[in-house]
N, C-alpha and C. Protein backbone atom coordinates (compact mmCIF):
# COMPACT_ATOMS: atom_id res chain seq x y z
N UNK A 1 103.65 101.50 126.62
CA UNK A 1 104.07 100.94 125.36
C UNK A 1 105.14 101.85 124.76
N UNK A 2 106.24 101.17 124.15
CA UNK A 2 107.32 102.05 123.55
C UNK A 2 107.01 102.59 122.09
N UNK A 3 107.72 103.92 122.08
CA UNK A 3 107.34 103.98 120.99
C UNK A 3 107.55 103.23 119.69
N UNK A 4 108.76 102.35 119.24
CA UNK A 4 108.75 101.72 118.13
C UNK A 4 107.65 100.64 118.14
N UNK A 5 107.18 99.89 119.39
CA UNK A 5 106.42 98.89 119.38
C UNK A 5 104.86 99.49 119.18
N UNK A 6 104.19 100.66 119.18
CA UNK A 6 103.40 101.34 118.90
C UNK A 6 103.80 101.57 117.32
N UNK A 7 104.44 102.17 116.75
CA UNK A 7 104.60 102.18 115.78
C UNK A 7 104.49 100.96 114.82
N UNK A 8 104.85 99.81 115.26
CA UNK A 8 104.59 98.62 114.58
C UNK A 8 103.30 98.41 114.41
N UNK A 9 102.78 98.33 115.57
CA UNK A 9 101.39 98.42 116.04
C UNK A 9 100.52 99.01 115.02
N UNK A 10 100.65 100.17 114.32
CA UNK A 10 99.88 101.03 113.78
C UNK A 10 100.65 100.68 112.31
N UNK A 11 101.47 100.40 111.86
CA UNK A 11 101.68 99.37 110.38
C UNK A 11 101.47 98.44 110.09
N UNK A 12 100.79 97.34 111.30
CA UNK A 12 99.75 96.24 111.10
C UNK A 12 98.84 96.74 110.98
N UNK A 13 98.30 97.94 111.98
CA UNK A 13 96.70 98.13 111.76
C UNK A 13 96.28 98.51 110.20
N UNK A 14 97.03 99.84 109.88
CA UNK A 14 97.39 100.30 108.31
C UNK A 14 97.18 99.30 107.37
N UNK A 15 97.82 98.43 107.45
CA UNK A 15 97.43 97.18 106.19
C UNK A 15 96.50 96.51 106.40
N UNK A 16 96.01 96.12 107.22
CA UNK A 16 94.90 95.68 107.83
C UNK A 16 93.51 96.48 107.31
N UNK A 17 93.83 97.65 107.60
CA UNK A 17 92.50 98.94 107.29
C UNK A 17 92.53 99.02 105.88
N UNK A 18 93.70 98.92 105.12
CA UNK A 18 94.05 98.84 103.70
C UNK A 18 93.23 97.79 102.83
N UNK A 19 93.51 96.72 103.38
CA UNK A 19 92.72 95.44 103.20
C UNK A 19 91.42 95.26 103.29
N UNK A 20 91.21 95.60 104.64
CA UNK A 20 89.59 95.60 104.35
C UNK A 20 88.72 96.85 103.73
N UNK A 21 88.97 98.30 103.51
CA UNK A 21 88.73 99.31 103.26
C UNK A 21 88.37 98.81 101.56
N UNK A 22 89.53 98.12 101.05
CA UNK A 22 89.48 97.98 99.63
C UNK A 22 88.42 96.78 99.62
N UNK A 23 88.46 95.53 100.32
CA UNK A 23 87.19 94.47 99.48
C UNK A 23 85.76 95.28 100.48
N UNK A 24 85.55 95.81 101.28
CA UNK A 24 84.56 96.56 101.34
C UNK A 24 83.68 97.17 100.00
N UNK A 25 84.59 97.78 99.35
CA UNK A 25 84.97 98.49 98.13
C UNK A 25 84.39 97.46 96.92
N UNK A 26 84.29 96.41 97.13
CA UNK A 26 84.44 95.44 96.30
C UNK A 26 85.33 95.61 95.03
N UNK A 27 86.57 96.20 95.42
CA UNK A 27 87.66 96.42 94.41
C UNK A 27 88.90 95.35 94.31
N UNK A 28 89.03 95.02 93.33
CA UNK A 28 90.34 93.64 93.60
C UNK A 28 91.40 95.04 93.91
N UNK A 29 92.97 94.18 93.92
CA UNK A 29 94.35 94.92 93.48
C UNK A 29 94.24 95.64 92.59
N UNK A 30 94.47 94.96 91.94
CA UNK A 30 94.24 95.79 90.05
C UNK A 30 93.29 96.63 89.97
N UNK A 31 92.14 96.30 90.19
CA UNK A 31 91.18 97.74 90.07
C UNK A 31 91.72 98.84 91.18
N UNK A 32 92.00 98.84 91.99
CA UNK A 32 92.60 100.10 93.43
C UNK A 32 93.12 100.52 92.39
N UNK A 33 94.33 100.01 92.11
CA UNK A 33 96.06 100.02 91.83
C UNK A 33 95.74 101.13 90.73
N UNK A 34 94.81 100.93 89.59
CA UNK A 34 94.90 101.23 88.19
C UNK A 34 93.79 102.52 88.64
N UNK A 35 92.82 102.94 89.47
CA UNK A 35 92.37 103.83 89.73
C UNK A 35 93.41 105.06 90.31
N UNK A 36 94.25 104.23 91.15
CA UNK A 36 94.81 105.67 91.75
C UNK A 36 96.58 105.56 91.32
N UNK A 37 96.51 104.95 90.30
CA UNK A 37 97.59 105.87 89.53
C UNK A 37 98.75 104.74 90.27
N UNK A 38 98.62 103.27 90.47
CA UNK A 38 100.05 103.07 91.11
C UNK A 38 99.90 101.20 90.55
N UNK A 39 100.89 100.91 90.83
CA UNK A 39 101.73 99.23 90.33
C UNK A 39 100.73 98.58 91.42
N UNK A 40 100.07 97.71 90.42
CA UNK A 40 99.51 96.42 91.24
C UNK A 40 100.43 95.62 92.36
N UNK A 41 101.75 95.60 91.93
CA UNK A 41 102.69 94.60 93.15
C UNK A 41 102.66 96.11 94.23
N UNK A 42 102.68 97.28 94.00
CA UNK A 42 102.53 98.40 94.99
C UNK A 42 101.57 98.61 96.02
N UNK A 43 100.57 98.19 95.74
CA UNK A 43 99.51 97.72 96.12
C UNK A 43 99.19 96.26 97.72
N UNK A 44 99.92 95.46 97.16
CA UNK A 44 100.30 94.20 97.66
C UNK A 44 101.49 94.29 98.29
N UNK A 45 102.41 95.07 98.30
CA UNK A 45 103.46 95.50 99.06
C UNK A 45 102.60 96.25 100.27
N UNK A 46 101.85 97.21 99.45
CA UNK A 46 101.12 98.02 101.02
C UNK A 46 100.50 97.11 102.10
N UNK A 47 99.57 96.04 100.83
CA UNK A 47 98.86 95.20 102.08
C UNK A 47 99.34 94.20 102.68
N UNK A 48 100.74 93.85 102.37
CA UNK A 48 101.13 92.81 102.65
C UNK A 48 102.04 93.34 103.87
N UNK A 49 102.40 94.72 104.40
CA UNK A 49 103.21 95.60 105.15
C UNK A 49 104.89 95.41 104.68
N UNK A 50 104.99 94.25 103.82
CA UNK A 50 106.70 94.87 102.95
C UNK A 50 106.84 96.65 102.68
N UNK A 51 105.55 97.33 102.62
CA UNK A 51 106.07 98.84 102.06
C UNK A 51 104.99 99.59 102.86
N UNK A 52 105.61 101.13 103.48
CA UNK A 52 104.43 101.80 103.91
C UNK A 52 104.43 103.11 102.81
N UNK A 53 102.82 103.45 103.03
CA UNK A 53 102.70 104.49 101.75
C UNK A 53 103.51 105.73 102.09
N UNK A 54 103.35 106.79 101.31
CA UNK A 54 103.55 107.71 101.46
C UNK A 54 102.07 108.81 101.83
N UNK A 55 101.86 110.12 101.96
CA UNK A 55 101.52 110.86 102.22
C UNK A 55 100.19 110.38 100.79
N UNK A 56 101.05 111.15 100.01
CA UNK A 56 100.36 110.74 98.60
C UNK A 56 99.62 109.79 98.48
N UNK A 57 100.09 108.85 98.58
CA UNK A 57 99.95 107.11 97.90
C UNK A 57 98.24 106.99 99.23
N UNK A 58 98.75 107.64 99.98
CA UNK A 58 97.38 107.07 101.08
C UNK A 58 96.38 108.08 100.86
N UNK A 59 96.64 109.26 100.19
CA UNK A 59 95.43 109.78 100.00
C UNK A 59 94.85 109.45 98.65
N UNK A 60 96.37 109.07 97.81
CA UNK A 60 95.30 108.52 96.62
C UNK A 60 94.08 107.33 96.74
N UNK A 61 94.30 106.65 97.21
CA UNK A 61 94.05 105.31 97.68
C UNK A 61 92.80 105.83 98.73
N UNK A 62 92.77 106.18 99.29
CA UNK A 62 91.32 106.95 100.08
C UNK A 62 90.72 107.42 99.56
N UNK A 63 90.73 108.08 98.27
CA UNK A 63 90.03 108.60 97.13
C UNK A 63 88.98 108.00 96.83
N UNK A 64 89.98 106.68 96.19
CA UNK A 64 89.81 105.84 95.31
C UNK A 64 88.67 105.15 96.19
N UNK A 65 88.71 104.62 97.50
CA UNK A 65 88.23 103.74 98.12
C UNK A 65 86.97 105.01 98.87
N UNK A 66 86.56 105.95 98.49
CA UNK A 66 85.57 106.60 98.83
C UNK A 66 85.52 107.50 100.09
N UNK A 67 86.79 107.49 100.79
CA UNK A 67 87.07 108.27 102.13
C UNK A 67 88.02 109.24 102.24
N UNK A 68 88.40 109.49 103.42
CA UNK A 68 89.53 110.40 103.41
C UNK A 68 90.68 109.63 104.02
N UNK A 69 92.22 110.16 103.84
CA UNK A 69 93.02 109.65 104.56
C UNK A 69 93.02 109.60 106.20
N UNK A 70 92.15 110.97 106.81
CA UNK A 70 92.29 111.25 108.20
C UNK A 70 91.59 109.77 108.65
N UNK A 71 90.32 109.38 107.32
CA UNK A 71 89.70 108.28 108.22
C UNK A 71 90.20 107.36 108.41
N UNK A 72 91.13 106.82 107.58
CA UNK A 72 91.99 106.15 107.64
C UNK A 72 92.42 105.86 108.65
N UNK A 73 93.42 106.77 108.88
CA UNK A 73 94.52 107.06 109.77
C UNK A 73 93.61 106.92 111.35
N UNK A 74 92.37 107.49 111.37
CA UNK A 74 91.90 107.32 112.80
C UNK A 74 91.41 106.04 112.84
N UNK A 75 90.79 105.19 112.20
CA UNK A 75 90.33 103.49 112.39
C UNK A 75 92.18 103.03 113.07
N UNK A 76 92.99 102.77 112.15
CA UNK A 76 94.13 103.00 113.13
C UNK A 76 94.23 102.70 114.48
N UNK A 77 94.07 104.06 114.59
CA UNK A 77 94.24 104.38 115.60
C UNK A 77 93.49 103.63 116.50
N UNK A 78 92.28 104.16 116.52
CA UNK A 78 91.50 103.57 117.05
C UNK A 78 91.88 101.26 117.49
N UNK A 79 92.14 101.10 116.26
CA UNK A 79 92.93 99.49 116.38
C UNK A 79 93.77 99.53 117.28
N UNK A 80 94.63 100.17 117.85
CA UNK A 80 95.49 100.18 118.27
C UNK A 80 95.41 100.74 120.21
N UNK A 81 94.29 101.65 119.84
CA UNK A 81 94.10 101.81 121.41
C UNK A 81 93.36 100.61 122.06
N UNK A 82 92.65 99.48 120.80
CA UNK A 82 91.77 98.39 121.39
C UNK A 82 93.02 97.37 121.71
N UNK A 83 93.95 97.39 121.51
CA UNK A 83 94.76 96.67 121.37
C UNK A 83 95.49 96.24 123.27
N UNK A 84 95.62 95.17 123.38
CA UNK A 84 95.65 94.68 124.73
C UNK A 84 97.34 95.10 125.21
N UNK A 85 97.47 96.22 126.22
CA UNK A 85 98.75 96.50 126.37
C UNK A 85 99.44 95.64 127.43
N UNK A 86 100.98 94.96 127.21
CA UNK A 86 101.58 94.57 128.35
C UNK A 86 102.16 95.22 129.49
């Protein structure tokens, strides 16, 4: 797998993990958004993959949602190695 197409790969998974991490949470937009300090459409940009976070923005947001960013970042991963290669 190349690397940009891996990389895509892992900015679907990201919003994806974003998405479900938060209604897990049983948190709408607005409640995330207004906990960790950022714009409800910011929010919906993340999950919608129009925007990727920053460093910051994903650990705020892991905070908020009761984890860490590494865990984050390894579910990811993890999506992505399940992921069927051509």
């Amino acid at each position: 797998m190349k690397i940009n197409q891996k990389a895509d790969l892992f900015s679907e998974a990201l919003k994806n993990e974003l998405i479900e991490i938060r209604t897990k949470c049983g948190l709408s937009k607005n409640e995330a958004a207004t906990r960790a300090g950022l714009a409800v459409s910011f929010v919906s940009y993340l999950e919608s993959g129009k925007r990727r976070p920053t460093v910051e923005t994903l650990a705020k947001l892991a905070w908020v949602y009761d984890t860490t960013p590494s865990a984050i970042l390894v579910n990811c991963e993890k999506a992505i190695e399940s992921t069927p290669q051509e």
